[in-house]
PDB file of N, CA and C in Angstrom:
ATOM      1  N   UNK A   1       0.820  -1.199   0.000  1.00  0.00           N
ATOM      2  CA  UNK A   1       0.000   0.000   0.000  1.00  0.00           C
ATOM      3  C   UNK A   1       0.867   1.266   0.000  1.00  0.00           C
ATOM      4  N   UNK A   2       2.082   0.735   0.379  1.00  0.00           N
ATOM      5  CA  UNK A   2       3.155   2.134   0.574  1.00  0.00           C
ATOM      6  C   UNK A   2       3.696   2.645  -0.367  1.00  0.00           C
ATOM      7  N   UNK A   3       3.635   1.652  -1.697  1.00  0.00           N
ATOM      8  CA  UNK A   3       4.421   1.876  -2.924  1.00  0.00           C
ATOM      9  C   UNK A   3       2.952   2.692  -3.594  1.00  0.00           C
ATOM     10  N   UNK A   4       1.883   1.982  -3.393  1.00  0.00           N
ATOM     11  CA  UNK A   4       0.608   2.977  -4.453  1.00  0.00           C
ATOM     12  C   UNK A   4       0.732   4.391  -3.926  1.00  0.00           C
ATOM     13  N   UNK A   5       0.926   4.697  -2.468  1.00  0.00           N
ATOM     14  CA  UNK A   5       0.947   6.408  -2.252  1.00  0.00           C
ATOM     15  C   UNK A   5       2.000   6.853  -2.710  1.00  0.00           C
ATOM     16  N   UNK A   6       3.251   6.076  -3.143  1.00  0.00           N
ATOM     17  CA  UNK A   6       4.519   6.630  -3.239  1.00  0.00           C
ATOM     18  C   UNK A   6       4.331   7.271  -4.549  1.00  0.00           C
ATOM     19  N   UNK A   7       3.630   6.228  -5.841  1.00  0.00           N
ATOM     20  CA  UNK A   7       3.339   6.382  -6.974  1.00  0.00           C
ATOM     21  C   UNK A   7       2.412   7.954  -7.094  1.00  0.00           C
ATOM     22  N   UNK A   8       1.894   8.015  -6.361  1.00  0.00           N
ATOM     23  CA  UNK A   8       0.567   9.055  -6.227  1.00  0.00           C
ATOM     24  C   UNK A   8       1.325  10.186  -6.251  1.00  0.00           C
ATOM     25  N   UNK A   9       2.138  10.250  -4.911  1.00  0.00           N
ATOM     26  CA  UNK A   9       3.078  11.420  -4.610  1.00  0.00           C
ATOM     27  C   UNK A   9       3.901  11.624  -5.853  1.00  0.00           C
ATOM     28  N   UNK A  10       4.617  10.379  -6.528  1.00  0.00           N
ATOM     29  CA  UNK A  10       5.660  10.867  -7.630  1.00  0.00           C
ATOM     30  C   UNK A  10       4.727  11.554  -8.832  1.00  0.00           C
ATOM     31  N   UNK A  11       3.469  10.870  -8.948  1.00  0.00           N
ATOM     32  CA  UNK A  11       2.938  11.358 -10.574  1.00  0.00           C
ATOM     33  C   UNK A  11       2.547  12.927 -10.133  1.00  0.00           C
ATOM     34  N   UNK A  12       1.791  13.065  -9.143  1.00  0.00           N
ATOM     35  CA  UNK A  12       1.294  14.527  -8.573  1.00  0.00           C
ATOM     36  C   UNK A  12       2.180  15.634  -8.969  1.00  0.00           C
ATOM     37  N   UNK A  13       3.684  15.066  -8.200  1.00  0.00           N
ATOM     38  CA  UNK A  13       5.017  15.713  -8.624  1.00  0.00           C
ATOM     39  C   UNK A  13       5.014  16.075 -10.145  1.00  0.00           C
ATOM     40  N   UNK A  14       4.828  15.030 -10.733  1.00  0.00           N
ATOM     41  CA  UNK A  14       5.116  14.974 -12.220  1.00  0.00           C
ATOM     42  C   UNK A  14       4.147  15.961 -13.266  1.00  0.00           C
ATOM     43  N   UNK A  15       3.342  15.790 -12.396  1.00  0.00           N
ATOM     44  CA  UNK A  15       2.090  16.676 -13.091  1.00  0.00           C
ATOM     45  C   UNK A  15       2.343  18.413 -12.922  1.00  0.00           C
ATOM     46  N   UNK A  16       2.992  18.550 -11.888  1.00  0.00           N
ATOM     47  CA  UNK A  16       3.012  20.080 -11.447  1.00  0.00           C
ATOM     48  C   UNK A  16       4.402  20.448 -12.549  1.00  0.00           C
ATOM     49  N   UNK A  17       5.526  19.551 -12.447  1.00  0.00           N
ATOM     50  CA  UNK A  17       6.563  19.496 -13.470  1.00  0.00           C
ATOM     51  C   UNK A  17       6.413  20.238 -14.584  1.00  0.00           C
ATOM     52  N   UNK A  18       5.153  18.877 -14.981  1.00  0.00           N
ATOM     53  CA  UNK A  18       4.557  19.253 -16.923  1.00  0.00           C
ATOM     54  C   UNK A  18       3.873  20.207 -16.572  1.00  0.00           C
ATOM     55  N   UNK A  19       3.268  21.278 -15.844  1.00  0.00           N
ATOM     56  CA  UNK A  19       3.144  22.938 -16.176  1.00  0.00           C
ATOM     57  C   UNK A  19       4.001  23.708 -16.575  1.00  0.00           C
ATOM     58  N   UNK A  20       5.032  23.603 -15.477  1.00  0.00           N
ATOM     59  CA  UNK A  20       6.081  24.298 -16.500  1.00  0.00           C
ATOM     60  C   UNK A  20       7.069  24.326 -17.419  1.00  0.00           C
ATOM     61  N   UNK A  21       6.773  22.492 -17.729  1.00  0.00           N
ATOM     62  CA  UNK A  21       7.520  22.294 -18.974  1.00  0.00           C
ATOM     63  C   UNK A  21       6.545  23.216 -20.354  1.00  0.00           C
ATOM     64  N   UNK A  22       5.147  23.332 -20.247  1.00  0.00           N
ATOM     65  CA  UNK A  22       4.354  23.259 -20.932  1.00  0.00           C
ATOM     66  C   UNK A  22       4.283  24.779 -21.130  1.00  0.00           C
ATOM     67  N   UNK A  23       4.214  25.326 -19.990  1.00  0.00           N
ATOM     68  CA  UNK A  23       4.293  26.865 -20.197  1.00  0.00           C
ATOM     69  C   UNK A  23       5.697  27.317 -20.475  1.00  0.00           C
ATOM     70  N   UNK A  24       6.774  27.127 -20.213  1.00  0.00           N
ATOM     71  CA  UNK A  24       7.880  27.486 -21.494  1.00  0.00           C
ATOM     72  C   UNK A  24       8.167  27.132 -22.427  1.00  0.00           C
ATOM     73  N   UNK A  25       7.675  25.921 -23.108  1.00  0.00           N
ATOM     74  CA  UNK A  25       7.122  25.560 -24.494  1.00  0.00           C
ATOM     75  C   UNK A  25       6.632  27.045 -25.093  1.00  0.00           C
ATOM     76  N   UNK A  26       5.057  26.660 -24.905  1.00  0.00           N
ATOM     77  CA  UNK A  26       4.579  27.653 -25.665  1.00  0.00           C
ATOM     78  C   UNK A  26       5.052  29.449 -25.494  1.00  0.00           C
ATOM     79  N   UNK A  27       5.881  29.637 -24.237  1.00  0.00           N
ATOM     80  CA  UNK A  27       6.572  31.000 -24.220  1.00  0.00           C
ATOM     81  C   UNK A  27       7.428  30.996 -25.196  1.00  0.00           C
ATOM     82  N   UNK A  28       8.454  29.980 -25.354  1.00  0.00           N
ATOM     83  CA  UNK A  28       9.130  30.385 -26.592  1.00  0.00           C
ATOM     84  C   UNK A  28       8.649  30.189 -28.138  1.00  0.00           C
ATOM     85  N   UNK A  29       7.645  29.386 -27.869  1.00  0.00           N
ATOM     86  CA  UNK A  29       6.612  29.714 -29.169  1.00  0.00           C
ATOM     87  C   UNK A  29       6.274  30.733 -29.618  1.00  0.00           C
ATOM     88  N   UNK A  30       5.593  31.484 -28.447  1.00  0.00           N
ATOM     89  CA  UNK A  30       5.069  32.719 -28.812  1.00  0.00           C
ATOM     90  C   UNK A  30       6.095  33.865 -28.488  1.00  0.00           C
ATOM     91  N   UNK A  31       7.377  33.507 -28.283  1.00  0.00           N
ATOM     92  CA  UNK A  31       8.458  34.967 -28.096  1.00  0.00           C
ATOM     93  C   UNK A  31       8.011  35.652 -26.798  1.00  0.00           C
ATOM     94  N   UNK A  32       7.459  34.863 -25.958  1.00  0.00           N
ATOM     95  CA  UNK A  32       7.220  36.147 -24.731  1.00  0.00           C
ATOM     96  C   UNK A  32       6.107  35.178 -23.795  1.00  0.00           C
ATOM     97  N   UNK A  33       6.360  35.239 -22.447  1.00  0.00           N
ATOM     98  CA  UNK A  33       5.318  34.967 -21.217  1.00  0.00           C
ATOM     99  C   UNK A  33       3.863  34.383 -21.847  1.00  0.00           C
ATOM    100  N   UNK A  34       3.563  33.421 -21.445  1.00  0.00           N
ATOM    101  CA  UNK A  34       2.522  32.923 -21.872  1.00  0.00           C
ATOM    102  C   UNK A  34       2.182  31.890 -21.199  1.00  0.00           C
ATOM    103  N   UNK A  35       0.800  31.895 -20.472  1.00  0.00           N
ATOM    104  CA  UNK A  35       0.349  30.579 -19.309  1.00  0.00           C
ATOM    105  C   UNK A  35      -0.771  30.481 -20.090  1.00  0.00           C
ATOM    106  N   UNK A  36      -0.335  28.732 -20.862  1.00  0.00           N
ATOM    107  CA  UNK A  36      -1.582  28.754 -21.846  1.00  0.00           C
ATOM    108  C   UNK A  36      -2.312  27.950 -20.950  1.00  0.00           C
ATOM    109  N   UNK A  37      -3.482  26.982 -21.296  1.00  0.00           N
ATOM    110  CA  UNK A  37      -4.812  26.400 -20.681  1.00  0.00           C
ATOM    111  C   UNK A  37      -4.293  24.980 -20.028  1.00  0.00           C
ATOM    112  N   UNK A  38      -3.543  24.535 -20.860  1.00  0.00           N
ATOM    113  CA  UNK A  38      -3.136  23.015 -19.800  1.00  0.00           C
ATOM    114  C   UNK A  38      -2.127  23.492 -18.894  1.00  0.00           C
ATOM    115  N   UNK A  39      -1.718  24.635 -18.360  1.00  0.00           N
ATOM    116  CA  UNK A  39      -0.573  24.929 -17.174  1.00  0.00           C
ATOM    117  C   UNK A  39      -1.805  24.589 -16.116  1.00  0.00           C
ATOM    118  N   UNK A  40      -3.146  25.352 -16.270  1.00  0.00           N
ATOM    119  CA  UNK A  40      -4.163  25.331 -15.465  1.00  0.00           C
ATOM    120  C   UNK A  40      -4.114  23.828 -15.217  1.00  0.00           C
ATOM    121  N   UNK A  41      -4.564  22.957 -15.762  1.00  0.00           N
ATOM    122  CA  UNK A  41      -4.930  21.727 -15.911  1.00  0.00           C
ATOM    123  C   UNK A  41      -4.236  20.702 -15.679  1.00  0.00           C
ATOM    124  N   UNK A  42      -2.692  21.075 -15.382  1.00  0.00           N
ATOM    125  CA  UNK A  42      -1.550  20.116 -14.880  1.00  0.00           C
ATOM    126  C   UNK A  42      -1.841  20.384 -13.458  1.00  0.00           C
ATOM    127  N   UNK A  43      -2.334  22.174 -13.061  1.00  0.00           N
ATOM    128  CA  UNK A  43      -1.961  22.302 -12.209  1.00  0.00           C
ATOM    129  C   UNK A  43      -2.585  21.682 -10.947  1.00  0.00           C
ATOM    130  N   UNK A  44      -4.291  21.664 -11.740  1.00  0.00           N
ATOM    131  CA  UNK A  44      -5.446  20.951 -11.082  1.00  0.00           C
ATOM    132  C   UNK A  44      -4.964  19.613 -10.787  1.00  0.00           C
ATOM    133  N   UNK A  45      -4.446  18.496 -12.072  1.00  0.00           N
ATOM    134  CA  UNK A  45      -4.354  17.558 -11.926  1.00  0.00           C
ATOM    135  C   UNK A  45      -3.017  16.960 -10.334  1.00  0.00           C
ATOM    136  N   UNK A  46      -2.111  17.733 -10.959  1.00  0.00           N
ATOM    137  CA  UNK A  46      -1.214  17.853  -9.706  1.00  0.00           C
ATOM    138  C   UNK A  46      -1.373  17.808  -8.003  1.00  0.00           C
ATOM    139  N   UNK A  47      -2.618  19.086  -7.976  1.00  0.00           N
ATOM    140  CA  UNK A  47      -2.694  19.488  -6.823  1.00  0.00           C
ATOM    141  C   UNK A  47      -3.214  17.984  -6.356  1.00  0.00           C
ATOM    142  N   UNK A  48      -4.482  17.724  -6.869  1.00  0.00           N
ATOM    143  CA  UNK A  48      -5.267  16.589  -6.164  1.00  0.00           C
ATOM    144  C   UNK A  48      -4.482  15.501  -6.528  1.00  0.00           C
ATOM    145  N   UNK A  49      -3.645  15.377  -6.680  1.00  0.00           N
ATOM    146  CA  UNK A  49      -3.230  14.239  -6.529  1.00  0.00           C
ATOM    147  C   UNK A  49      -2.104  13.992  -5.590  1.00  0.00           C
ATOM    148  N   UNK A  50      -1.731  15.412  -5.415  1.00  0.00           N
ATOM    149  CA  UNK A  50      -0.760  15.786  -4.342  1.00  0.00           C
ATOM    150  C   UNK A  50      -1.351  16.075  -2.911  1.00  0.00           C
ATOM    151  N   UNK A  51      -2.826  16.342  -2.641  1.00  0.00           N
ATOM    152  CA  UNK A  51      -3.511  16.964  -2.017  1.00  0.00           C
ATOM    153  C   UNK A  51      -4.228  15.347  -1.806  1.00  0.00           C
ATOM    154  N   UNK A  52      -3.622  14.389  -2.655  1.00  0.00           N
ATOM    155  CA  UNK A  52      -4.514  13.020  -1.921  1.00  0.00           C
ATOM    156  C   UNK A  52      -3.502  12.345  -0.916  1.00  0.00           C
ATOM    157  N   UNK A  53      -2.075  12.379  -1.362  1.00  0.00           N
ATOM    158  CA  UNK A  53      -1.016  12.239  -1.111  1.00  0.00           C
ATOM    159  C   UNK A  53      -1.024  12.672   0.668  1.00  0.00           C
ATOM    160  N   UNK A  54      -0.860  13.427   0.475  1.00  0.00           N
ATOM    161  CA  UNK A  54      -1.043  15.015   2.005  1.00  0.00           C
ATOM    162  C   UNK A  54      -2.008  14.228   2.710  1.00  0.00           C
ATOM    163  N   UNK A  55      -3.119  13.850   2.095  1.00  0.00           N
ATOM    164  CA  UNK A  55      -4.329  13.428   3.104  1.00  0.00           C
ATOM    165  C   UNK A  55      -4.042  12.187   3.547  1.00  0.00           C
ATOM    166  N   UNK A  56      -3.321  11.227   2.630  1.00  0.00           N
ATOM    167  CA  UNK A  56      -3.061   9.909   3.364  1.00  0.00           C
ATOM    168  C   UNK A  56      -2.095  10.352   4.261  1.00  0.00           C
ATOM    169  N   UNK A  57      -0.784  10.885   4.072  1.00  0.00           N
ATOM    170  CA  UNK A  57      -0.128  10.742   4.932  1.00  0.00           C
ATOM    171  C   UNK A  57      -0.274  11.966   6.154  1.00  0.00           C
ATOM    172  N   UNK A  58      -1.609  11.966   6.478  1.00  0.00           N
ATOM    173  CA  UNK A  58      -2.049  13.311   7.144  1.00  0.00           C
ATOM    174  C   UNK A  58      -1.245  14.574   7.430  1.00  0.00           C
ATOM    175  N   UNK A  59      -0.659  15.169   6.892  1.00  0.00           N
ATOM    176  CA  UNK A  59       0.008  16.406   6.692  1.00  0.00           C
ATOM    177  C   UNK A  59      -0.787  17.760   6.956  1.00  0.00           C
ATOM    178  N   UNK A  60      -0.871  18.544   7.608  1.00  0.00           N
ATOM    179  CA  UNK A  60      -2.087  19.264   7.811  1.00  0.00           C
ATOM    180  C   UNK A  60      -1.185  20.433   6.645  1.00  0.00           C
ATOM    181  N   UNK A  61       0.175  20.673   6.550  1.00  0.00           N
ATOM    182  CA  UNK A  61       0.269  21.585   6.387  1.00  0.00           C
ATOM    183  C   UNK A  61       0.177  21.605   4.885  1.00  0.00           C
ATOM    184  N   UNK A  62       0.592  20.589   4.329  1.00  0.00           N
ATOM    185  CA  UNK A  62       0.823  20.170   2.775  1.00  0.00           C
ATOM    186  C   UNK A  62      -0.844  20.280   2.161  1.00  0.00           C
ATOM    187  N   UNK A  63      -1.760  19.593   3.063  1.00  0.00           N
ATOM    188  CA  UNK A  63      -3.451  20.144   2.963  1.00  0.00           C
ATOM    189  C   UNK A  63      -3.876  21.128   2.538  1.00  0.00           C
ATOM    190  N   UNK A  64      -3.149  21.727   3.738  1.00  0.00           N
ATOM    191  CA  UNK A  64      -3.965  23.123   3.418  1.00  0.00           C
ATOM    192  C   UNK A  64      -3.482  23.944   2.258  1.00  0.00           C
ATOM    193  N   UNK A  65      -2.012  23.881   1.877  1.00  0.00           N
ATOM    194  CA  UNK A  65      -1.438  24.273   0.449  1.00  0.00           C
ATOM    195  C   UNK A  65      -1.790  24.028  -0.742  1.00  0.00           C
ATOM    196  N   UNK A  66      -2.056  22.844  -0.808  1.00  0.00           N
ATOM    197  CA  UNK A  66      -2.594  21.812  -1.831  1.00  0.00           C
ATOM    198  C   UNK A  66      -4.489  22.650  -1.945  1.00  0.00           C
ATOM    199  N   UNK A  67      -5.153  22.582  -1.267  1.00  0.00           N
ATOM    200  CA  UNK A  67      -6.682  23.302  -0.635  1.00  0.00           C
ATOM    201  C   UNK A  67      -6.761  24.435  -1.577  1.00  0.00           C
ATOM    202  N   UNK A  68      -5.805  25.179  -1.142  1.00  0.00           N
ATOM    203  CA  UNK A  68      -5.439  26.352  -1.869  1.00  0.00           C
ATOM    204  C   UNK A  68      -5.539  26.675  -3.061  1.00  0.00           C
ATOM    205  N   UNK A  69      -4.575  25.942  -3.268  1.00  0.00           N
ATOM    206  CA  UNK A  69      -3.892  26.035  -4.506  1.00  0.00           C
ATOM    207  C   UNK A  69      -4.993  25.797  -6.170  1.00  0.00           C
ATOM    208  N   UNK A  70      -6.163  24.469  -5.579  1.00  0.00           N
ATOM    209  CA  UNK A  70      -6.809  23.987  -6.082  1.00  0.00           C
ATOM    210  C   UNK A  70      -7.867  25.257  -6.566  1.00  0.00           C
ATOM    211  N   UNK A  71      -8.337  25.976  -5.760  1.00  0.00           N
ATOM    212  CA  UNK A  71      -9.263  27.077  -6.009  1.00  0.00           C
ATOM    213  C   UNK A  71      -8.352  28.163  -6.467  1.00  0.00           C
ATOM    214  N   UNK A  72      -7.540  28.579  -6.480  1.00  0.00           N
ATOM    215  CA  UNK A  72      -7.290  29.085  -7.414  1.00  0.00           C
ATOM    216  C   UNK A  72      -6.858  28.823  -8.762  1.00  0.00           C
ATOM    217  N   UNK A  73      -6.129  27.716  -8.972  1.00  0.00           N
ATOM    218  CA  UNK A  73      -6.492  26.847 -10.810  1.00  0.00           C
ATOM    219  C   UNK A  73      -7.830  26.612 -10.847  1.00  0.00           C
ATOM    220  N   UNK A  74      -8.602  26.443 -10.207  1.00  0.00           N
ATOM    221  CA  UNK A  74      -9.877  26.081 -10.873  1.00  0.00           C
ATOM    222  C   UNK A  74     -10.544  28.062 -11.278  1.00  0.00           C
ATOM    223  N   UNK A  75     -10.079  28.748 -10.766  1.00  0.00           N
ATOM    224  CA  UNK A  75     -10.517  29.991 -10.961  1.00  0.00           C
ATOM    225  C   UNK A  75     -10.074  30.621 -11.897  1.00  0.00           C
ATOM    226  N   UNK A  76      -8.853  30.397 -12.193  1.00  0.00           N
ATOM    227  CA  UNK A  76      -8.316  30.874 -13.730  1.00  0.00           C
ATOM    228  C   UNK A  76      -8.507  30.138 -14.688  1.00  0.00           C
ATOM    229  N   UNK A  77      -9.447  28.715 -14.677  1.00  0.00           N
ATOM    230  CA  UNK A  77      -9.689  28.225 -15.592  1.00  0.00           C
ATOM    231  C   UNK A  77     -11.080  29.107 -15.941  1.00  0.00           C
ATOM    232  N   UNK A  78     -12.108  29.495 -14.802  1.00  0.00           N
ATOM    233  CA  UNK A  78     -12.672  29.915 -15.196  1.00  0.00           C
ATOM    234  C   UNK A  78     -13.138  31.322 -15.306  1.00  0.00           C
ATOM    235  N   UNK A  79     -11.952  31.824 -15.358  1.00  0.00           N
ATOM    236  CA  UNK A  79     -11.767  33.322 -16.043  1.00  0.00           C
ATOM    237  C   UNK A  79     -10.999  33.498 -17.383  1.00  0.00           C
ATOM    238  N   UNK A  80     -10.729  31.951 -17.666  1.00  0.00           N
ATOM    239  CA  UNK A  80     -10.248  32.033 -18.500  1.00  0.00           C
ATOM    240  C   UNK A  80     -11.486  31.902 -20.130  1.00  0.00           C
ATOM    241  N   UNK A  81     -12.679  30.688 -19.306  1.00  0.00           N
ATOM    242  CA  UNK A  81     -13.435  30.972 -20.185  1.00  0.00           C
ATOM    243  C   UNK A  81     -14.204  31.602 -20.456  1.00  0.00           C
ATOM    244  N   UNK A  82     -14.404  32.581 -19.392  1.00  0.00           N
ATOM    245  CA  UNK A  82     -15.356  33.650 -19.393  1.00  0.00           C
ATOM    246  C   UNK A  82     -14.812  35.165 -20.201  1.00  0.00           C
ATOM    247  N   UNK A  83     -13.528  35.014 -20.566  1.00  0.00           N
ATOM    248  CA  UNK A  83     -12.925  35.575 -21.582  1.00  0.00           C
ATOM    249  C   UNK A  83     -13.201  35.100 -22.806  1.00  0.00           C
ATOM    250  N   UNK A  84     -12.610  34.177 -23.387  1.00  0.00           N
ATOM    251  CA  UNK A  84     -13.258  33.267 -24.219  1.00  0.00           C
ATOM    252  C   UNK A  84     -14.344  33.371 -24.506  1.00  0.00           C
ATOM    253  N   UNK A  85     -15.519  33.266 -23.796  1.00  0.00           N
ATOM    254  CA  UNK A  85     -16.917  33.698 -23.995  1.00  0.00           C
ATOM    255  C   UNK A  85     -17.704  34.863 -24.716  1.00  0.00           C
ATOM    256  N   UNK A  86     -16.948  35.724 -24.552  1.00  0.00           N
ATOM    257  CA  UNK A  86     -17.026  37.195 -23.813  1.00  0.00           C
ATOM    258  C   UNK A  86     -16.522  37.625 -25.930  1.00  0.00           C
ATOM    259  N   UNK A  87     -15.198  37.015 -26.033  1.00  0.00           N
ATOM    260  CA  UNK A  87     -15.052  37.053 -27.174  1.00  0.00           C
ATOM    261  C   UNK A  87     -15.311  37.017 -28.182  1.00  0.00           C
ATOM    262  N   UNK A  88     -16.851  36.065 -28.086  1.00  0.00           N
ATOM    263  CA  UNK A  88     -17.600  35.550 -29.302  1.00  0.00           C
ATOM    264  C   UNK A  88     -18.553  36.698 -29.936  1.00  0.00           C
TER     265      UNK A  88
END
């Protein structure tokens, strides 16, 4: 059971990684700063999986970071489409 949380903790890791592999990708794509839509979406994926991590191994403090963190990616996802929207 110790190796499945270990796995959890490493991919979580891995996921927060591929944001910012993903967002300096497309920065040097586009010549300049750019947090495109899957930085959001690594970041979501990351947190909770990092934030499941935290909860097994009861961490209050890693919780509450992880807690965090989650509402605000989920909030720029959706300001992101309400731009988007807004556009049409």
């Amino acid at each position: 059971m110790n190796n499945f949380w270990l796995k959890i903790g490493f991919l979580g890791q891995f996921m927060f990684t591929m944001r910012f592999v993903v967002q300096w990708l497309v920065s040097e794509k586009n010549q300049k700063s750019t947090i495109p839509f899957a930085f959001w979406i690594f970041s979501i994926l990351g947190s909770l999986l990092l934030l499941s991590y935290a909860i097994h191994k009861k961490d209050p403090v890693f919780i509450l970071g992880q807690s965090f963190g989650i509402i605000v990616y989920i909030r720029n996802i959706m300001l992101m489409k309400k731009y988007k929207n807004n556009r049409k």
